[in-house]
PDB file of N, CA and C in Angstrom:
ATOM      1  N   UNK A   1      35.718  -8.683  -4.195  1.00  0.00           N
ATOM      2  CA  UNK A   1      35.046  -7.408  -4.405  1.00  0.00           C
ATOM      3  C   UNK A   1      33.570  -7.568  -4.075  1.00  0.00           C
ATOM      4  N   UNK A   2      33.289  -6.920  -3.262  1.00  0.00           N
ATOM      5  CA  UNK A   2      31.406  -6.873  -2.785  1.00  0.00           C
ATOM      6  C   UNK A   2      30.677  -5.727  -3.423  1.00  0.00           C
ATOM      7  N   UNK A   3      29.479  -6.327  -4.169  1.00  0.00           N
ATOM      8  CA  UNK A   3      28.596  -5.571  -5.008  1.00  0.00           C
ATOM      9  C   UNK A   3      27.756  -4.924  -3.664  1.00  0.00           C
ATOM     10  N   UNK A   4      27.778  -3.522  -4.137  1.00  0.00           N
ATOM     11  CA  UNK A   4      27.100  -2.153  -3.839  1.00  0.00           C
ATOM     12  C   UNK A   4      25.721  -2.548  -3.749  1.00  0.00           C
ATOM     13  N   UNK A   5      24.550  -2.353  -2.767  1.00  0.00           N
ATOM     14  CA  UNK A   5      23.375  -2.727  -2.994  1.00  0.00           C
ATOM     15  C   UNK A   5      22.631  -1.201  -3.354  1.00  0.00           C
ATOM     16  N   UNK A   6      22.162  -1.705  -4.616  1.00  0.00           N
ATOM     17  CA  UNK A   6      21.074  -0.406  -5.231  1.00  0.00           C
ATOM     18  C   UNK A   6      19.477  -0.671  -4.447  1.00  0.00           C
ATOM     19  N   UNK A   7      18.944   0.712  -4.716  1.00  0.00           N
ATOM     20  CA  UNK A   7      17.553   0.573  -4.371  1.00  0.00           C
ATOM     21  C   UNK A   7      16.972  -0.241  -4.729  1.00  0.00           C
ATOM     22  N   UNK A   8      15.454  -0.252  -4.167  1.00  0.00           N
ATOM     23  CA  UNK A   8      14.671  -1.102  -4.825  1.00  0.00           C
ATOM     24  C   UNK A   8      13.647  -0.488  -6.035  1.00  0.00           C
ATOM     25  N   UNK A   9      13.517   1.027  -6.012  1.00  0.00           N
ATOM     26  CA  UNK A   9      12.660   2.108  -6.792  1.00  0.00           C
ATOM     27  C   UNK A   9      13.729   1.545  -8.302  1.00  0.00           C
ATOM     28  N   UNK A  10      15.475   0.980  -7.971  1.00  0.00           N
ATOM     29  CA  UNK A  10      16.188   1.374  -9.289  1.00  0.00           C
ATOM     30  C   UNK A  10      15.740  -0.184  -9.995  1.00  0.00           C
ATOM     31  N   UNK A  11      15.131  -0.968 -10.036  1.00  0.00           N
ATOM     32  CA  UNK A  11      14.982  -2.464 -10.120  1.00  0.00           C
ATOM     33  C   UNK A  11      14.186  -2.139 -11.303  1.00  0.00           C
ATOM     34  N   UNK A  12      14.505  -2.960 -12.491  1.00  0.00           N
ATOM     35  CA  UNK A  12      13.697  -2.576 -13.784  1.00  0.00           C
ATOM     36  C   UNK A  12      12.463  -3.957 -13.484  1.00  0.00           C
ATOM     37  N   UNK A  13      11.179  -3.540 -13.855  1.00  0.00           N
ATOM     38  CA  UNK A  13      10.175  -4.504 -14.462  1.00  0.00           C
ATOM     39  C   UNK A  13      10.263  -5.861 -14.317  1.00  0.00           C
ATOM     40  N   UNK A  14      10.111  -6.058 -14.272  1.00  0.00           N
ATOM     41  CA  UNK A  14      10.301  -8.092 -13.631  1.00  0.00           C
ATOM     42  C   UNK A  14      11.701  -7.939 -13.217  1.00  0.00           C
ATOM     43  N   UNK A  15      11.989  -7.430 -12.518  1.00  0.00           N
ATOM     44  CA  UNK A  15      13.802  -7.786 -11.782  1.00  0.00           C
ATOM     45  C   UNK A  15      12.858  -8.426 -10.720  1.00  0.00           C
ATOM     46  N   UNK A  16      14.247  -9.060  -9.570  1.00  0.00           N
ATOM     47  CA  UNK A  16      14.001  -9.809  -8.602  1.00  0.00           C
ATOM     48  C   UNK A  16      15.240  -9.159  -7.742  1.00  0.00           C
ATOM     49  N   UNK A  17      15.187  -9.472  -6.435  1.00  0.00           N
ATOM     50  CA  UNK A  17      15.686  -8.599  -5.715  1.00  0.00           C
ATOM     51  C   UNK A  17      15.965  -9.163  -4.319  1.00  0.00           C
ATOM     52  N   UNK A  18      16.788  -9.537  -3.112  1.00  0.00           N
ATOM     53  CA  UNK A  18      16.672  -9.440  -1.764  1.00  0.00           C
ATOM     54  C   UNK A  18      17.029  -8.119  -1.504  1.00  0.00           C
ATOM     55  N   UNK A  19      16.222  -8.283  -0.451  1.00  0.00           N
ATOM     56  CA  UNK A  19      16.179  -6.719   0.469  1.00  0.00           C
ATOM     57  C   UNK A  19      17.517  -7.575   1.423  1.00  0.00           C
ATOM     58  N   UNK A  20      18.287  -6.175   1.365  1.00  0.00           N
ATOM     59  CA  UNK A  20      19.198  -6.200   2.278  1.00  0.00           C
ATOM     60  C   UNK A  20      18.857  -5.311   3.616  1.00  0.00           C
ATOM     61  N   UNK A  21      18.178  -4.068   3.568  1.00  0.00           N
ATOM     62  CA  UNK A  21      18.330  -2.937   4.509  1.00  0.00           C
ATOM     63  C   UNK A  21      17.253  -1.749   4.445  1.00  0.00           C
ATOM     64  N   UNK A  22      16.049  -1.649   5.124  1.00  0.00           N
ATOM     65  CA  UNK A  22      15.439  -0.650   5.254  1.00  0.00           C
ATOM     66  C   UNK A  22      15.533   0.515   5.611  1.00  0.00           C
ATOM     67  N   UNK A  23      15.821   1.663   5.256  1.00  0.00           N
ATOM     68  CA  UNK A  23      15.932   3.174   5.617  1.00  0.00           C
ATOM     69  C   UNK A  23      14.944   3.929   5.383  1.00  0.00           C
ATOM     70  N   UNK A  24      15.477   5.028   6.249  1.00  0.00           N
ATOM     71  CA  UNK A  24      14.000   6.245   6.739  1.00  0.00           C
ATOM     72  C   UNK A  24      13.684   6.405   7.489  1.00  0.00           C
ATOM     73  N   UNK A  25      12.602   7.283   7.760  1.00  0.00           N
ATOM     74  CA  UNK A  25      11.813   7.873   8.946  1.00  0.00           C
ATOM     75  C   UNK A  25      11.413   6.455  10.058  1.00  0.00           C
ATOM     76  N   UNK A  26      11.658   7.067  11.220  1.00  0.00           N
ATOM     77  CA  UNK A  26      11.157   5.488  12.216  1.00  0.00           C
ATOM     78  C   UNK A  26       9.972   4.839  11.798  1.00  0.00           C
ATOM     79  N   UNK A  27       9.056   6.236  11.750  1.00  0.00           N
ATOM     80  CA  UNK A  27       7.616   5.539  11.669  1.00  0.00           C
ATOM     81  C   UNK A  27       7.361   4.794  10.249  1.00  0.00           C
ATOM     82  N   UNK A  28       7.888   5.321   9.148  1.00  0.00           N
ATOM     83  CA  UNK A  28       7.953   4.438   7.836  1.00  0.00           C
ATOM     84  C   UNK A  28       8.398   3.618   7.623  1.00  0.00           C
ATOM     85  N   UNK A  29       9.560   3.190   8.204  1.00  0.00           N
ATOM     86  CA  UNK A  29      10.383   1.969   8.315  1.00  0.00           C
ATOM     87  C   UNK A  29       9.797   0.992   9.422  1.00  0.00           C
ATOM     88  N   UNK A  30       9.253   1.781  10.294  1.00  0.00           N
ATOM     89  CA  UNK A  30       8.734   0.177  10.778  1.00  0.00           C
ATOM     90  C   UNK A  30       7.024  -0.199  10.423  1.00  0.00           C
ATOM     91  N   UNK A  31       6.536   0.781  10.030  1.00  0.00           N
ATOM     92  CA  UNK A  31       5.240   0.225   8.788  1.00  0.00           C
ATOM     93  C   UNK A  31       6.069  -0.861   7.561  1.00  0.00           C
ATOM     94  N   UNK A  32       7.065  -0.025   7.113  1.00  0.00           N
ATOM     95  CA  UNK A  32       7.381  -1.454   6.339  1.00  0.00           C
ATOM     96  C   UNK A  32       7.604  -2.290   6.647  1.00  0.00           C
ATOM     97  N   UNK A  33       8.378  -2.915   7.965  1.00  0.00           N
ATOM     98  CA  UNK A  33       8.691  -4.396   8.476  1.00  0.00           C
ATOM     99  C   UNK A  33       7.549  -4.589   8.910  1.00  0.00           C
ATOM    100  N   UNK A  34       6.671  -3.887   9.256  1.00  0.00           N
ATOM    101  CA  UNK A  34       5.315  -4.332   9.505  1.00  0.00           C
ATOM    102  C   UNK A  34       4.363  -5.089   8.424  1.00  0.00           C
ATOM    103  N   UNK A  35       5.125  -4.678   7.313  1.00  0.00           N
ATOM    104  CA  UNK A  35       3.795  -5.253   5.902  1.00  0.00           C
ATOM    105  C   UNK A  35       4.785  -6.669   5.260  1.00  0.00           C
ATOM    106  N   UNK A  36       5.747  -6.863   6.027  1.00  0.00           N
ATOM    107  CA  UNK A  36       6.523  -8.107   5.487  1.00  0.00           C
ATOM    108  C   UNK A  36       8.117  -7.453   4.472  1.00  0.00           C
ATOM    109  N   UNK A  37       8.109  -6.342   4.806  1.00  0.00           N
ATOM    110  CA  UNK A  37       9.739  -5.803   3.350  1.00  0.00           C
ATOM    111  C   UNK A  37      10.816  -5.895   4.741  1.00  0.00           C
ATOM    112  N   UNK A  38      11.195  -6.687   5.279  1.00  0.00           N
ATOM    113  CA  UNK A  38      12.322  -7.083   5.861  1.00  0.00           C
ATOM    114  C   UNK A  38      13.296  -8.028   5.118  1.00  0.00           C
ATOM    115  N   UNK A  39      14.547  -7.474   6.055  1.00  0.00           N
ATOM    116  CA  UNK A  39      15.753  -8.042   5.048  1.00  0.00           C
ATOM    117  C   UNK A  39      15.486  -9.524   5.262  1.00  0.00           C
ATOM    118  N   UNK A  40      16.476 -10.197   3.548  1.00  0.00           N
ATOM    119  CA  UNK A  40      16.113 -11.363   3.443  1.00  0.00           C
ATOM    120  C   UNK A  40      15.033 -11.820   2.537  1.00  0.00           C
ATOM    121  N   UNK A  41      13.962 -11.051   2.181  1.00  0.00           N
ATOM    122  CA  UNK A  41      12.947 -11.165   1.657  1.00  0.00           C
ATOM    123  C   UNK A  41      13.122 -11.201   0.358  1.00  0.00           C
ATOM    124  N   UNK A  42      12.765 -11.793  -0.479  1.00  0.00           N
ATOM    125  CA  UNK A  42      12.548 -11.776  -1.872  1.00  0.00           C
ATOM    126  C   UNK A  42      11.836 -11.058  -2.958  1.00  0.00           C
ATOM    127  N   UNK A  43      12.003 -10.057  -3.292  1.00  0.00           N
ATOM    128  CA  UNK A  43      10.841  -8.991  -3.999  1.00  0.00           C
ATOM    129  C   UNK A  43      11.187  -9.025  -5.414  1.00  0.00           C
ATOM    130  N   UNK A  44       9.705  -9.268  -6.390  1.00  0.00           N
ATOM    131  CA  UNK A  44      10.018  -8.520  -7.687  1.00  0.00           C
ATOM    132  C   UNK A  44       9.052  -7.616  -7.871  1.00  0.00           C
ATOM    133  N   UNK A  45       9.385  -6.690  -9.094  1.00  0.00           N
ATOM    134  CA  UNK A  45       9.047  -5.337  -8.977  1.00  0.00           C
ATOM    135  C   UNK A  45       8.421  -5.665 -10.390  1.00  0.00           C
ATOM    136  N   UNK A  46       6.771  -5.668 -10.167  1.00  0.00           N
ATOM    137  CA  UNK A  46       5.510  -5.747 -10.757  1.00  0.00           C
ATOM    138  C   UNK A  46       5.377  -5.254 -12.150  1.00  0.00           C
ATOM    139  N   UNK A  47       5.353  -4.074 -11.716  1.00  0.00           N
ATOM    140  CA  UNK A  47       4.855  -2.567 -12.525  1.00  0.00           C
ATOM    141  C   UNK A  47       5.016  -1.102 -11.767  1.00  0.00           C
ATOM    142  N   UNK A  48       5.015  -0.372 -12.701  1.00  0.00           N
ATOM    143  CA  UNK A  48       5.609   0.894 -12.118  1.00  0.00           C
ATOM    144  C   UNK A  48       4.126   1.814 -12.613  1.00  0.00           C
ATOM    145  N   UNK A  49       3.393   2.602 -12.105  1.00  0.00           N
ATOM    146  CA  UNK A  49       2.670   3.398 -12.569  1.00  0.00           C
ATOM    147  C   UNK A  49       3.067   4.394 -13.736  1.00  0.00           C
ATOM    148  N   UNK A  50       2.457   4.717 -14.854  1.00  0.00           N
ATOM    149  CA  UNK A  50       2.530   5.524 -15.699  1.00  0.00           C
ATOM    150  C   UNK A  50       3.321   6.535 -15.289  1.00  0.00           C
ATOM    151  N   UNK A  51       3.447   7.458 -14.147  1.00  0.00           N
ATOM    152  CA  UNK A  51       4.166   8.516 -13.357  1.00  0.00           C
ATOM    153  C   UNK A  51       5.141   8.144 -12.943  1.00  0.00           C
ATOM    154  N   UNK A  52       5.287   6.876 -12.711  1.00  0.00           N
ATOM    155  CA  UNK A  52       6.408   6.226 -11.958  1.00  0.00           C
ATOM    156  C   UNK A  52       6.397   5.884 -10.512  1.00  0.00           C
ATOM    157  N   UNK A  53       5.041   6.496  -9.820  1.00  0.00           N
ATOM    158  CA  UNK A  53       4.709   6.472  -8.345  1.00  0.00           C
ATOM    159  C   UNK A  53       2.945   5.781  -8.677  1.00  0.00           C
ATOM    160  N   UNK A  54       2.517   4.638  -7.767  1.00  0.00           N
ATOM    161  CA  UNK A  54       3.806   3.820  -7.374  1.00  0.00           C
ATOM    162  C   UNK A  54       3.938   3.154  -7.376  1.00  0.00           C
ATOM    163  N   UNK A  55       4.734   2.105  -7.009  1.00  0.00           N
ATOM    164  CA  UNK A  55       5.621   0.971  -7.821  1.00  0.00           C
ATOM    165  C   UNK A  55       4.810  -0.695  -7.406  1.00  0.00           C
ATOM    166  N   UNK A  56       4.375  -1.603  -7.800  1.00  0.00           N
ATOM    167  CA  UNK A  56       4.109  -2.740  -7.387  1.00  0.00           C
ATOM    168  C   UNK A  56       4.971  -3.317  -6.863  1.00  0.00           C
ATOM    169  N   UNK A  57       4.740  -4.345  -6.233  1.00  0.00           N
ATOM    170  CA  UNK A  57       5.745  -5.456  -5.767  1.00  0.00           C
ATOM    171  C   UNK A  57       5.033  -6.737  -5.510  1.00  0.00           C
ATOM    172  N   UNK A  58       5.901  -7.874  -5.331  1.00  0.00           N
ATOM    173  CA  UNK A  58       4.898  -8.897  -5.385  1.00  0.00           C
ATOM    174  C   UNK A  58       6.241  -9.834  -4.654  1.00  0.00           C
ATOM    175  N   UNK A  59       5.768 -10.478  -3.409  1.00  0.00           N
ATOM    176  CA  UNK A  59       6.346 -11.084  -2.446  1.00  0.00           C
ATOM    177  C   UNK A  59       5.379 -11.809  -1.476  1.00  0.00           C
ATOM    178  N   UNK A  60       6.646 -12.927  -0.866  1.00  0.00           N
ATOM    179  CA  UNK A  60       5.562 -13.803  -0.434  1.00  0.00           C
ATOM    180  C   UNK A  60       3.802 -13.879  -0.593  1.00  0.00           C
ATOM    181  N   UNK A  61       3.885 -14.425  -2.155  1.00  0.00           N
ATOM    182  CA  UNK A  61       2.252 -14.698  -2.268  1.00  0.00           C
ATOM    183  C   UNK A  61       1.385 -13.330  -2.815  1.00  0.00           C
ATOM    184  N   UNK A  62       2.030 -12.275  -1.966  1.00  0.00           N
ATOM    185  CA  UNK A  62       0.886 -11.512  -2.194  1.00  0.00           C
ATOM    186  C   UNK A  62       1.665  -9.951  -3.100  1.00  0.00           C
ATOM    187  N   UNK A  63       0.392  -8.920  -3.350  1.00  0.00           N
ATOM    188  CA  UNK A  63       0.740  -8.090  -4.314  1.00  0.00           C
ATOM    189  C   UNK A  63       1.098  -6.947  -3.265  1.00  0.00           C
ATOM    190  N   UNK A  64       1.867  -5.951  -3.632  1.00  0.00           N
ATOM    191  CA  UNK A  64       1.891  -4.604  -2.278  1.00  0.00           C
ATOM    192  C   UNK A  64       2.828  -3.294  -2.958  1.00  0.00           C
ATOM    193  N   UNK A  65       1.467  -2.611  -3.078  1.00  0.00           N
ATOM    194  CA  UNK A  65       2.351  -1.346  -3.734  1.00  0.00           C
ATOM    195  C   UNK A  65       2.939  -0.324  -2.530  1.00  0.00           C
ATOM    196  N   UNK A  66       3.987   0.872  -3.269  1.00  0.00           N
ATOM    197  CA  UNK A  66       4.537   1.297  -2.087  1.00  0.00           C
ATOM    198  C   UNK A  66       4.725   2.387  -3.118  1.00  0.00           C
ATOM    199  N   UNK A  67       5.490   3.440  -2.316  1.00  0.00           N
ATOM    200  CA  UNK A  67       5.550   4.888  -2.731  1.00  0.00           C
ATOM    201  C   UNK A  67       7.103   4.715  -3.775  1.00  0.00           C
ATOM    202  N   UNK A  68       7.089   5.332  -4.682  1.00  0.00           N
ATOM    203  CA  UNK A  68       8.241   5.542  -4.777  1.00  0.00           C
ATOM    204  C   UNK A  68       9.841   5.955  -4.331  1.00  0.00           C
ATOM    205  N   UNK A  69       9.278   7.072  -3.067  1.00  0.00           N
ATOM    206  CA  UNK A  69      10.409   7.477  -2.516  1.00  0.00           C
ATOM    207  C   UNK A  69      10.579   6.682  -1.301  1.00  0.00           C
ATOM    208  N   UNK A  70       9.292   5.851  -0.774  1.00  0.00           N
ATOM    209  CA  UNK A  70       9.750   4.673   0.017  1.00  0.00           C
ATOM    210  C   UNK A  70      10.545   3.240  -0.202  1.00  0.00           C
ATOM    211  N   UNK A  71      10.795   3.190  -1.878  1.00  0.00           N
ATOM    212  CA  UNK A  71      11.640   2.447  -2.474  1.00  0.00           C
ATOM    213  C   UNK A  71      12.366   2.771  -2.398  1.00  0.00           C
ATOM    214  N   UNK A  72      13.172   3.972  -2.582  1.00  0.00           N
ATOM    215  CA  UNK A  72      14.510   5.100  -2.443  1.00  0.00           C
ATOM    216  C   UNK A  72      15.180   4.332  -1.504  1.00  0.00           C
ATOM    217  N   UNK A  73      14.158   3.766  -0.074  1.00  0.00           N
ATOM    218  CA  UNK A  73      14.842   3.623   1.179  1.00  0.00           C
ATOM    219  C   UNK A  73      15.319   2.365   1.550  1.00  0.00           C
ATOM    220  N   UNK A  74      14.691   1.581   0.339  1.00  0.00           N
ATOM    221  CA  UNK A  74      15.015   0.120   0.261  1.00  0.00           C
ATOM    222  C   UNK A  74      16.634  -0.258  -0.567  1.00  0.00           C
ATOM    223  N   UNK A  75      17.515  -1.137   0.325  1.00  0.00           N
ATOM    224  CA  UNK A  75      18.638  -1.302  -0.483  1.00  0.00           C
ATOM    225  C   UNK A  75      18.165  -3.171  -0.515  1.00  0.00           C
ATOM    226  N   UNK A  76      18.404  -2.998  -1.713  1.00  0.00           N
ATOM    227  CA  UNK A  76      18.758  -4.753  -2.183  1.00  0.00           C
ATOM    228  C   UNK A  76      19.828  -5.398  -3.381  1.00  0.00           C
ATOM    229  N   UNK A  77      20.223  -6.549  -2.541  1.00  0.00           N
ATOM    230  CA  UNK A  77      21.038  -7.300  -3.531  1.00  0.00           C
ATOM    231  C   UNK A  77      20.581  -7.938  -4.604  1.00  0.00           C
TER     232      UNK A  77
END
């Protein structure tokens, strides 16, 4: 049986995460493989803003916040 990959917006507070698959708009999706969120990658999820937008992340080394609904587009295992 193969586990379903959830977003990355659904990842509670210190979860950890591989990105399996980027979705969305061309131009947003390839700003993100542009800032390093390609599959394979290792992400945990920081902090979430008071609103919920937007979300920290913290991968290879460094810190990188992102939109919430650009997490929507992130699937990880």
């Amino acid at each position: 049986m193969t586990k379903k990959p959830g977003s990355l917006a659904a990842l509670p507070v210190g979860g950890m995460a591989v990105i399996s698959r980027v979705r969305g708009q061309r131009a947003v999706v390839r700003r993100l493989l542009e800032i390093g969120l390609v599959p394979g990658t290792e992400v945990t999820l920081r902090r979430v803003a008071p609103m919920g937008d937007p979300i920290e992340l913290k991968l290879r080394n460094f810190a990188l916040s992102i939109r919430r609904a650009e997490a929507l587009g992130i699937d990880v295992e």
